[in-house]
PDB file of N, CA and C in Angstrom:
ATOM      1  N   UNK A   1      12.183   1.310 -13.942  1.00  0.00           N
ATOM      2  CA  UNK A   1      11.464   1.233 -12.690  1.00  0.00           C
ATOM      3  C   UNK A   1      10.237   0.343 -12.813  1.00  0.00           C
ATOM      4  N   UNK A   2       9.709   0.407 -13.394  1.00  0.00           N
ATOM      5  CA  UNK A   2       8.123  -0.290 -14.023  1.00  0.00           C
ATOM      6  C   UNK A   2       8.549  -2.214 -13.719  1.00  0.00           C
ATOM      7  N   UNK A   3       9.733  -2.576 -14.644  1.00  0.00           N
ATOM      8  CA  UNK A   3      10.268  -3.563 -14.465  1.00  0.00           C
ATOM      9  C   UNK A   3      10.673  -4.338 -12.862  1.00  0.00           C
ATOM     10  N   UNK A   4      10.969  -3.205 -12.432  1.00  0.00           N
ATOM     11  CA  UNK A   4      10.847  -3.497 -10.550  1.00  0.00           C
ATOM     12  C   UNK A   4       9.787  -3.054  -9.776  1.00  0.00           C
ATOM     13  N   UNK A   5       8.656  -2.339 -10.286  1.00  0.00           N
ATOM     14  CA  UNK A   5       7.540  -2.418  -9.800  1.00  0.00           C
ATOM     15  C   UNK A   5       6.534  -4.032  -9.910  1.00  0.00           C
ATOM     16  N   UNK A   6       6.623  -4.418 -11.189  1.00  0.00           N
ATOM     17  CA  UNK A   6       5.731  -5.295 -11.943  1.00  0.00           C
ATOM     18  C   UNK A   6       6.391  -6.536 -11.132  1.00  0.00           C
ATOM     19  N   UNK A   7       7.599  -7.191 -11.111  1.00  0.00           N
ATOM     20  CA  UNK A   7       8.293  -8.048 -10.721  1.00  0.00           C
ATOM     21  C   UNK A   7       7.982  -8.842 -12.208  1.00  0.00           C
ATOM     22  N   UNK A   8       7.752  -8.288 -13.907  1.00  0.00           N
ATOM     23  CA  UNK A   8       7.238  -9.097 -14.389  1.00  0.00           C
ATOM     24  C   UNK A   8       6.749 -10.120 -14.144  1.00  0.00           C
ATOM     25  N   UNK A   9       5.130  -9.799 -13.889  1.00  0.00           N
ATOM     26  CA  UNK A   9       4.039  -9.878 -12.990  1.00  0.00           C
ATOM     27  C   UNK A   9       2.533 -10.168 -14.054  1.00  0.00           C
ATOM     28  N   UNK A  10       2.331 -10.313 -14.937  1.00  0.00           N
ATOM     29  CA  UNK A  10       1.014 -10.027 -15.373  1.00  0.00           C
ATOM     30  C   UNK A  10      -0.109 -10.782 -14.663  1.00  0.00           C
ATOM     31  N   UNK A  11      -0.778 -10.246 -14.744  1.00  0.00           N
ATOM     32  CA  UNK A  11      -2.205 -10.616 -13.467  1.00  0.00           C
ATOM     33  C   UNK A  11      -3.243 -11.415 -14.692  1.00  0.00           C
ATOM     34  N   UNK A  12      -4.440 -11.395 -13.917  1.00  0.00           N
ATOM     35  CA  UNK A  12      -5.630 -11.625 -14.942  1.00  0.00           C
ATOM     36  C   UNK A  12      -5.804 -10.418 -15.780  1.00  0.00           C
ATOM     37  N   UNK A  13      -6.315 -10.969 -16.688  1.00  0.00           N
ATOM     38  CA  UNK A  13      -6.882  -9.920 -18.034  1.00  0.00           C
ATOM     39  C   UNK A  13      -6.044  -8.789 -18.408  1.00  0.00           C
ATOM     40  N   UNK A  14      -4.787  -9.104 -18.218  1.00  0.00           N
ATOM     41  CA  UNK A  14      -3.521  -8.439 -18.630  1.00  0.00           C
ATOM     42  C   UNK A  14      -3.195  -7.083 -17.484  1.00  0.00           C
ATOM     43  N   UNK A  15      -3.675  -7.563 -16.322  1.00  0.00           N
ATOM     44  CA  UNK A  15      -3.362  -6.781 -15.046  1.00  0.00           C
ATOM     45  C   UNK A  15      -1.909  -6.461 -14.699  1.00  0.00           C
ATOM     46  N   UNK A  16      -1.465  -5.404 -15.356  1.00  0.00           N
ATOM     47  CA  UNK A  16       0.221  -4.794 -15.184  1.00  0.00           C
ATOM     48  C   UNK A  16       0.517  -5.599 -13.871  1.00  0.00           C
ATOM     49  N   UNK A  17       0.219  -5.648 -12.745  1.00  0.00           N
ATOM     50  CA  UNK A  17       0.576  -5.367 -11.547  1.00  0.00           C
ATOM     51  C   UNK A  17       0.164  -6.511 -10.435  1.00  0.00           C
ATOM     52  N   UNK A  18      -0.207  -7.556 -11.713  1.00  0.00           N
ATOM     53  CA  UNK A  18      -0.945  -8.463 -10.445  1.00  0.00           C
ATOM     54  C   UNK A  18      -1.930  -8.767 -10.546  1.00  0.00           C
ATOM     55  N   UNK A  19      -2.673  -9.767  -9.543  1.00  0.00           N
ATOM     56  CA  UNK A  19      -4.181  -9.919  -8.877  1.00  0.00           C
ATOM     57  C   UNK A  19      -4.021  -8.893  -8.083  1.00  0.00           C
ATOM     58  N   UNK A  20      -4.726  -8.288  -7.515  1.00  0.00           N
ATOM     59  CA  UNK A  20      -5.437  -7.375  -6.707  1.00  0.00           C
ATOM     60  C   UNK A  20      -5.270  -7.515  -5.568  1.00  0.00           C
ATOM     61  N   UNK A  21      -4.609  -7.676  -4.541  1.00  0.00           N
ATOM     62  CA  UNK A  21      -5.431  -8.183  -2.997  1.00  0.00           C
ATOM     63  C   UNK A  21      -6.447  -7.095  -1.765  1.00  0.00           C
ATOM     64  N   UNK A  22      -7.116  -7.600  -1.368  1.00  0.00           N
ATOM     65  CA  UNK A  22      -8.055  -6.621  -0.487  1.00  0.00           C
ATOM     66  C   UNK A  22      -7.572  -7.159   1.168  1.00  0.00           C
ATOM     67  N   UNK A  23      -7.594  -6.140   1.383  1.00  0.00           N
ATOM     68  CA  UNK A  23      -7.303  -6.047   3.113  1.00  0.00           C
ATOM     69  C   UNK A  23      -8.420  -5.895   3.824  1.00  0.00           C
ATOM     70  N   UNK A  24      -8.697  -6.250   4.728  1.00  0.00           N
ATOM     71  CA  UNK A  24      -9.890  -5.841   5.194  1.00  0.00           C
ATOM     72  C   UNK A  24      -9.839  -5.495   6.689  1.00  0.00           C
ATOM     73  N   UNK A  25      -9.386  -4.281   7.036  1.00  0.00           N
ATOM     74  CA  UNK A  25      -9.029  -3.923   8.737  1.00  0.00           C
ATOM     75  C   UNK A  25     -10.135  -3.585   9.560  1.00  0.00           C
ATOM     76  N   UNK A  26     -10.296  -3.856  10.737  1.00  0.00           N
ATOM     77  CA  UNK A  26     -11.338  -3.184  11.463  1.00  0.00           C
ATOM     78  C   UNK A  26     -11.257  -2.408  11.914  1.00  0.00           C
ATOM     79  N   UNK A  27     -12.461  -1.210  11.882  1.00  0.00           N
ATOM     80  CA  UNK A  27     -12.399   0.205  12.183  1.00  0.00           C
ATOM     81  C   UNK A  27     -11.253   0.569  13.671  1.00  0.00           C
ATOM     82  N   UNK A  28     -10.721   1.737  12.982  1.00  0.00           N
ATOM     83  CA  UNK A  28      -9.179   1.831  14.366  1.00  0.00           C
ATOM     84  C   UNK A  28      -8.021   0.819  14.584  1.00  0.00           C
ATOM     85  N   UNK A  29      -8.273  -0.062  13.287  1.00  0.00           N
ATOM     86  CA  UNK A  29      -7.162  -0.911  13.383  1.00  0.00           C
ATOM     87  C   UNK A  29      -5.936  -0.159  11.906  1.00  0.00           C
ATOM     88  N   UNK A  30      -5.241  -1.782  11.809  1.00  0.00           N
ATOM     89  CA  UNK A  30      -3.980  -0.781  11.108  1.00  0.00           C
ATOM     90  C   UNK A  30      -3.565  -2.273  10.128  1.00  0.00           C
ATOM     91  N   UNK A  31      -3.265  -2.075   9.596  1.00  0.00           N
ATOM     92  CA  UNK A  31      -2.348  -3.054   8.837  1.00  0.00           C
ATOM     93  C   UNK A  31      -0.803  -2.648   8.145  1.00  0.00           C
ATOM     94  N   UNK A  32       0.746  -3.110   8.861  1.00  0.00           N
ATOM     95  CA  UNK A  32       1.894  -2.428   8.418  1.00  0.00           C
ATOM     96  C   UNK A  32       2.137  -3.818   7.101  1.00  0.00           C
ATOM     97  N   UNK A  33       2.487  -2.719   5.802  1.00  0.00           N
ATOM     98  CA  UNK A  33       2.520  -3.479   4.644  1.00  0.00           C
ATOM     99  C   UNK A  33       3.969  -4.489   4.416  1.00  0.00           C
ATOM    100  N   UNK A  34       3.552  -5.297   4.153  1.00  0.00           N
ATOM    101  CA  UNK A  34       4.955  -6.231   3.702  1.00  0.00           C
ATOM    102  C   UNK A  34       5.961  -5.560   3.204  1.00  0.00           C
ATOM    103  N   UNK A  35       7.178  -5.744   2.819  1.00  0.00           N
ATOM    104  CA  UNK A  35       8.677  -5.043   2.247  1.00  0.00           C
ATOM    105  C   UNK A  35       8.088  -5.476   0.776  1.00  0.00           C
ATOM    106  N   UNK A  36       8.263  -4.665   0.063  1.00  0.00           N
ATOM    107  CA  UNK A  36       8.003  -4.417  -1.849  1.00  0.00           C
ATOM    108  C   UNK A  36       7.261  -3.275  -2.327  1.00  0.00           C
ATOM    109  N   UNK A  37       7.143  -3.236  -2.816  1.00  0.00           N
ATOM    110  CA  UNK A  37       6.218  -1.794  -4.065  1.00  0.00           C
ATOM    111  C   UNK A  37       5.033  -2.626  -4.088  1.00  0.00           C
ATOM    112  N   UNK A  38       3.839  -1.440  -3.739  1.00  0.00           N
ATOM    113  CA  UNK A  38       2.391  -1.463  -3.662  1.00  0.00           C
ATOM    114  C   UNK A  38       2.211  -0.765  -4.494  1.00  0.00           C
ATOM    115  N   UNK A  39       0.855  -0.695  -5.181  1.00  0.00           N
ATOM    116  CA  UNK A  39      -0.054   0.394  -5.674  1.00  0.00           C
ATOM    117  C   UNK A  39      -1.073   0.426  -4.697  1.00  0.00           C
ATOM    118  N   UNK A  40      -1.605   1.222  -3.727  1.00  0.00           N
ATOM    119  CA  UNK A  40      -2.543   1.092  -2.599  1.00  0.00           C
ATOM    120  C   UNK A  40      -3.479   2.256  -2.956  1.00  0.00           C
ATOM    121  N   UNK A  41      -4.635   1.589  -3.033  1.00  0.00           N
ATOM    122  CA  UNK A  41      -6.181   2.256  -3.149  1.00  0.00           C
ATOM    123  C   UNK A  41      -6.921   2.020  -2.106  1.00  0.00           C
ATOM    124  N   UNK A  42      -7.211   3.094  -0.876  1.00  0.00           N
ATOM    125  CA  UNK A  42      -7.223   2.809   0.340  1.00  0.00           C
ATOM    126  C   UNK A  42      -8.759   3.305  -0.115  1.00  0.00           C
ATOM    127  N   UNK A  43      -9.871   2.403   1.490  1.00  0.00           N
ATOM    128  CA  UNK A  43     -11.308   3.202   0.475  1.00  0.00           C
ATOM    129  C   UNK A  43     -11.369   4.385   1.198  1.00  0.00           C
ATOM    130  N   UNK A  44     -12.730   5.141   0.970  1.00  0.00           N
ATOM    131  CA  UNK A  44     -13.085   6.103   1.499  1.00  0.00           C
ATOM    132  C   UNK A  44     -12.161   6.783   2.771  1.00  0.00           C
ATOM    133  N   UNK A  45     -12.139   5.573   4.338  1.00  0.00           N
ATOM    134  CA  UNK A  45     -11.719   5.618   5.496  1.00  0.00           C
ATOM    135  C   UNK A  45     -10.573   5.576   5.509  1.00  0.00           C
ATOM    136  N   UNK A  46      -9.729   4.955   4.711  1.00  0.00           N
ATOM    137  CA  UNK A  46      -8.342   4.772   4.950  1.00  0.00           C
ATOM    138  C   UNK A  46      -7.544   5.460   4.669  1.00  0.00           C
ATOM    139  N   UNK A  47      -6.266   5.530   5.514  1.00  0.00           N
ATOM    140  CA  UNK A  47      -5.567   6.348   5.140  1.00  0.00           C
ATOM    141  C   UNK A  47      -4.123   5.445   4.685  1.00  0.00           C
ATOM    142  N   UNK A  48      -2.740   6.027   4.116  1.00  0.00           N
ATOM    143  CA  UNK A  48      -1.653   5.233   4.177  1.00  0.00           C
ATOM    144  C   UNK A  48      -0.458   6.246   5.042  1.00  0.00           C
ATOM    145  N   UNK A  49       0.284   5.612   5.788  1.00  0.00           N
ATOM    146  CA  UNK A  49       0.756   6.541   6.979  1.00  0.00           C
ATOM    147  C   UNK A  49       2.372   5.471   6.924  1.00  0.00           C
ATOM    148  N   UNK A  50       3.298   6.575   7.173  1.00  0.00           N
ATOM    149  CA  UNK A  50       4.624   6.022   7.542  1.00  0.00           C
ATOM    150  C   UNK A  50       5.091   6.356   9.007  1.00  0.00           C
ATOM    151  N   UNK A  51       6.233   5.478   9.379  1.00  0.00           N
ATOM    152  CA  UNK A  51       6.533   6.106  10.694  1.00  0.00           C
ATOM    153  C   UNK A  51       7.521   6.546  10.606  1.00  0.00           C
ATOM    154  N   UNK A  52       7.683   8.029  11.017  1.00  0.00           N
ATOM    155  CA  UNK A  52       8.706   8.707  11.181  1.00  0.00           C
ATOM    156  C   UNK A  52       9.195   9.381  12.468  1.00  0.00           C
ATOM    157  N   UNK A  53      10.131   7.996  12.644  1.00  0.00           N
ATOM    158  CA  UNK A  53      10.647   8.615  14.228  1.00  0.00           C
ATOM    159  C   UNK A  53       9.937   8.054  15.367  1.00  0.00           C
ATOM    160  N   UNK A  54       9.124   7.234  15.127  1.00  0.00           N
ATOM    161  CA  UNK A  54       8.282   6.560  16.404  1.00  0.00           C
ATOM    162  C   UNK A  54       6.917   7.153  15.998  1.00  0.00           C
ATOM    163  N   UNK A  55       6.512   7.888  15.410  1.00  0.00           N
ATOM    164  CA  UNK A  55       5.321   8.714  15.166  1.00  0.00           C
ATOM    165  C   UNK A  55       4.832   8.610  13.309  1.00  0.00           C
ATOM    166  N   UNK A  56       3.496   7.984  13.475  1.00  0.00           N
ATOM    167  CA  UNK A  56       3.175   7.634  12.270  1.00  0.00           C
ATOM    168  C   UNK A  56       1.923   8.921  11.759  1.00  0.00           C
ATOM    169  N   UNK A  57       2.668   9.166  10.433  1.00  0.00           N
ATOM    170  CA  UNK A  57       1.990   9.946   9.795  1.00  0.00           C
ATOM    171  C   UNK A  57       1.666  10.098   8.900  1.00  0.00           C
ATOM    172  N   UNK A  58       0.376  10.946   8.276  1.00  0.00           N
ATOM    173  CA  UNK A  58      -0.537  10.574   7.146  1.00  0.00           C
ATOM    174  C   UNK A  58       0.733  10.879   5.340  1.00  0.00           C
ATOM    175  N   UNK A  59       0.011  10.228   5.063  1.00  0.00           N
ATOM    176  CA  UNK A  59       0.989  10.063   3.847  1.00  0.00           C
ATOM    177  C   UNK A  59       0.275  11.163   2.808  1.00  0.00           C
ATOM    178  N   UNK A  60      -1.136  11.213   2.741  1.00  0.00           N
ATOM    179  CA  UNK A  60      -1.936  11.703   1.897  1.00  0.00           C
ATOM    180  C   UNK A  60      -3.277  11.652   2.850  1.00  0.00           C
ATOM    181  N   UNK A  61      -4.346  12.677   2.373  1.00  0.00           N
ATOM    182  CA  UNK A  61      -5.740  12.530   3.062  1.00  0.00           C
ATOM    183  C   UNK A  61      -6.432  11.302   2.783  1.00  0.00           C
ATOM    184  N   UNK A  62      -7.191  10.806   3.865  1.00  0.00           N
ATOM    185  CA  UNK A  62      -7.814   9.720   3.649  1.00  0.00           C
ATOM    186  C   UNK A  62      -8.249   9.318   2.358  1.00  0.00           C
ATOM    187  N   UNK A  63      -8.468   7.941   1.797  1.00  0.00           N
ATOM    188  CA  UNK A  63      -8.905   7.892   0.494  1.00  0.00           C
ATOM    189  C   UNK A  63      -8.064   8.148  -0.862  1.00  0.00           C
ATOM    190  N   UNK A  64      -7.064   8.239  -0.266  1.00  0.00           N
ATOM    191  CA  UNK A  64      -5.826   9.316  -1.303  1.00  0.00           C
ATOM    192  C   UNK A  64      -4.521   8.211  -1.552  1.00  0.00           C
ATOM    193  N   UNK A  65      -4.112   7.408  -2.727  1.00  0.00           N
ATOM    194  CA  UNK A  65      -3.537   6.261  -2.680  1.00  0.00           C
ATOM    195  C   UNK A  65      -1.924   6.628  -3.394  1.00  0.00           C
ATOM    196  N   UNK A  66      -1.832   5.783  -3.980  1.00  0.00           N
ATOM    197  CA  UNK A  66      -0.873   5.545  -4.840  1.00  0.00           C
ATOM    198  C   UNK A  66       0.543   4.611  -4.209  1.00  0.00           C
ATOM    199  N   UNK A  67       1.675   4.574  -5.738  1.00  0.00           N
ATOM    200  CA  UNK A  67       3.223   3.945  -5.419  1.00  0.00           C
ATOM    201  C   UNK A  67       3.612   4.263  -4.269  1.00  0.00           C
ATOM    202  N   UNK A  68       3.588   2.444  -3.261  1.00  0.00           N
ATOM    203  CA  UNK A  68       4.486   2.950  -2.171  1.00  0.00           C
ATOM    204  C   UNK A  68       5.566   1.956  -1.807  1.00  0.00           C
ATOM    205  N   UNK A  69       6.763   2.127  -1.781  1.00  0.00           N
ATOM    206  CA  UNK A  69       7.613   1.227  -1.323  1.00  0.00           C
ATOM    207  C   UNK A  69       7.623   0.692   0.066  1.00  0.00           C
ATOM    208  N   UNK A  70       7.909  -0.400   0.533  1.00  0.00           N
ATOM    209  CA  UNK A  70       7.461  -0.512   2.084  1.00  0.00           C
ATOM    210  C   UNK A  70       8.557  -1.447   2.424  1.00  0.00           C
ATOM    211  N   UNK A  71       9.784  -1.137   3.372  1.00  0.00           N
ATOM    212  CA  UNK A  71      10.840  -1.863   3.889  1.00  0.00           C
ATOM    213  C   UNK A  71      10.358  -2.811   5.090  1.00  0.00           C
ATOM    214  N   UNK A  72       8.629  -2.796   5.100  1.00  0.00           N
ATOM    215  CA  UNK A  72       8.223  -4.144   5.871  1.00  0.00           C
ATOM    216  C   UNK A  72       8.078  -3.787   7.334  1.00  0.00           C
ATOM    217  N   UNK A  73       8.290  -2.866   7.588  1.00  0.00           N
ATOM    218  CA  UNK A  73       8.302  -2.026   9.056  1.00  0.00           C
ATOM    219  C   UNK A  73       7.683  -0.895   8.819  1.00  0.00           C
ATOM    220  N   UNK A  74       7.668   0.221   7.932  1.00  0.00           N
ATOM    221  CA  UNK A  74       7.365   1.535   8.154  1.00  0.00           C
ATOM    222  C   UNK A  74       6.415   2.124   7.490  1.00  0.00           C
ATOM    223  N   UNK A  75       5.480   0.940   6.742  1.00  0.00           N
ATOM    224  CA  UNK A  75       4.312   1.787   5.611  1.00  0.00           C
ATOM    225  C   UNK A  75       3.083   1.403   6.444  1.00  0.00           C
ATOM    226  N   UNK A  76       2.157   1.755   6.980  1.00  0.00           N
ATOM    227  CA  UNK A  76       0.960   1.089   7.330  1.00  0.00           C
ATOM    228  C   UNK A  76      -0.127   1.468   6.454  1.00  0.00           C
ATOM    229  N   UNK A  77      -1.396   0.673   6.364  1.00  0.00           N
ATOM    230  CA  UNK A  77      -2.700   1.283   6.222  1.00  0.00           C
ATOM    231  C   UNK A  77      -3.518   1.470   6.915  1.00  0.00           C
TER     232      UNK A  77
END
């Protein structure tokens, strides 16, 4: 799995997973994540939410991250 997480990938300074990228949404906005495996560290405010069924819901409490697969339609932040 690691091997299809990473996309053998090494980042700077031997970063498993990549460069980093930062999102930067405005308050009450949303960002739906591209199709691939994230590691998402949402800050304080954010939450990560899927839609299930037309209705998007919290994945974890705000601030609360981790592995998420995203088919490019259904993961937001």
């Amino acid at each position: 799995m690691a091997n299809k997480v990473s996309y053998n990938v090494t980042g700077v300074n031997g970063d498993y997973y990549g460069a980093p990228v930062t999102l930067s949404i405005a308050a009450n906005g949303n960002s739906v994540i591209p199709k691939g495996y994230y590691y998402i560290l949402p800050d304080a405010n954010g939450t990560v939410q899927f839609n299930n069924n037309g209705t998007w819901v919290n994945v974890a409490s705000a601030g609360i991250g981790g592995l998420h697969f995203s088919d490019g339609a259904t993961i937001r932040v």
